[in-house]
Protein backbone atom coordinates (compact mmCIF):
# COMPACT_ATOMS: atom_id res chain seq x y z
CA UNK A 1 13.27 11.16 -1.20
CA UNK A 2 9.71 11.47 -2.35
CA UNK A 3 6.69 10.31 -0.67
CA UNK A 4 3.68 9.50 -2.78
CA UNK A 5 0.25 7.56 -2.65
CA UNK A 6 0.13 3.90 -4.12
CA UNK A 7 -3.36 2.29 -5.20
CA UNK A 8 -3.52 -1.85 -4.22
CA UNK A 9 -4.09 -3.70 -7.70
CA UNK A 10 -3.90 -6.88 -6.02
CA UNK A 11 -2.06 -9.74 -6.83
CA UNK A 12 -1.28 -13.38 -6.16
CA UNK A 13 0.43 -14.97 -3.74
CA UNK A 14 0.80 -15.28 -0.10
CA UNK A 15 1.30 -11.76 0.91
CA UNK A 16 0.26 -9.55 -2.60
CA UNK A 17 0.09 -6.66 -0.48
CA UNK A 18 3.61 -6.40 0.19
CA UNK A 19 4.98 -6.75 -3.40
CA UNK A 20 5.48 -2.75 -5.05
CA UNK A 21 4.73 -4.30 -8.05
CA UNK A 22 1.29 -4.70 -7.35
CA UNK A 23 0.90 -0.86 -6.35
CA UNK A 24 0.14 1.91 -8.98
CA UNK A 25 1.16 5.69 -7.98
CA UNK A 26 -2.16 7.93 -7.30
CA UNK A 27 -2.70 11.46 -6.59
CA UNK A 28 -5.20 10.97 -3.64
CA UNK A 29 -6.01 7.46 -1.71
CA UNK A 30 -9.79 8.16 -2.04
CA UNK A 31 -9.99 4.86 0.29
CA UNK A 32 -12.49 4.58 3.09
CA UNK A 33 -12.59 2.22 6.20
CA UNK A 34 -12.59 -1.46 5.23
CA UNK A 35 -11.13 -4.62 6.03
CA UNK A 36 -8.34 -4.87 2.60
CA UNK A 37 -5.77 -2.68 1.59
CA UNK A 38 -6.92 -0.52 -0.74
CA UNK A 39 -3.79 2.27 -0.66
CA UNK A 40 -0.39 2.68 0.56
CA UNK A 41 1.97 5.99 1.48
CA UNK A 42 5.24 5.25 1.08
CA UNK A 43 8.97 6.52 -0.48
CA UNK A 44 9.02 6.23 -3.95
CA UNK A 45 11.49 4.20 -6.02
CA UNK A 46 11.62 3.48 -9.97
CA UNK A 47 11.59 -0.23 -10.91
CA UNK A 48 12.13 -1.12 -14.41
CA UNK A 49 10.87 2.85 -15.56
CA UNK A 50 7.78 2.86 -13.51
CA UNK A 51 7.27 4.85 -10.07
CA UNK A 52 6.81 1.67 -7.36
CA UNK A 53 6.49 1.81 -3.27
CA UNK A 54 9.10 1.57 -0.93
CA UNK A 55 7.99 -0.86 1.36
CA UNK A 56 10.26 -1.19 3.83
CA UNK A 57 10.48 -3.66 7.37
CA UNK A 58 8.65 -0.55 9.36
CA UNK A 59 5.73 0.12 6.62
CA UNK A 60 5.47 -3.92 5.86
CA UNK A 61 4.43 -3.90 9.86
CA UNK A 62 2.43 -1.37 9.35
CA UNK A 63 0.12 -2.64 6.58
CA UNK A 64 0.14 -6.17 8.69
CA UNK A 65 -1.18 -4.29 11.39
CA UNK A 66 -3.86 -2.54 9.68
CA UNK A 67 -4.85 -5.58 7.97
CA UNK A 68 -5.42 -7.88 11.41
CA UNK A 69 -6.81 -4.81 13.39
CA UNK A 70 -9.01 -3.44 10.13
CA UNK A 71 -8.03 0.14 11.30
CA UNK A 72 -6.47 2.27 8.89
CA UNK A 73 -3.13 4.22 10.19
CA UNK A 74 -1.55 7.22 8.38
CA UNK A 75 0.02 5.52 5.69
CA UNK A 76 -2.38 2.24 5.36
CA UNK A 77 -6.06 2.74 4.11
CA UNK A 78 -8.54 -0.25 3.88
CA UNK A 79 -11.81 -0.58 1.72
CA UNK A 80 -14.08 -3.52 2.03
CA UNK A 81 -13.75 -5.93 -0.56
């Protein structure tokens, strides 16, 4: 499967950061520390024609991490709001 960055659009909701819909694929995260996701790495799937995130129980714990530490991990960068 391929593995690709995902830009944060943002969203609505309760947890917006979790939805692929509200990820666009990117060549490069280009994010820098921060306290909000700004940028996912994750599998890639197709959802109604359009290239969307895999976000699966491992990388959903992984961007709830990031997001109460405000440390970025491999596949989770932050920028401040």
């Amino acid at each position: 499967m391929a593995v690709s960055w995902f830009d944060f659009n943002g969203g609505t909701g309760s947890m917006p950061d979790l939805n692929p819909e509200n990820y666009t694929e990117t060549t490069s995260s280009g994010c820098t520390n921060g306290t909000v996701v700004c940028a996912i790495n994750a599998t890639t799937q197709v959802l109604n024609g359009i290239v969307r995130p895999v976000i699966d129980g491992p990388l959903a714990s992984e961007i709830d991490t990031a997001k109460s530490t405000k440390v970025q991990t491999p596949n989770v960068k932050l920028l401040f709001p």
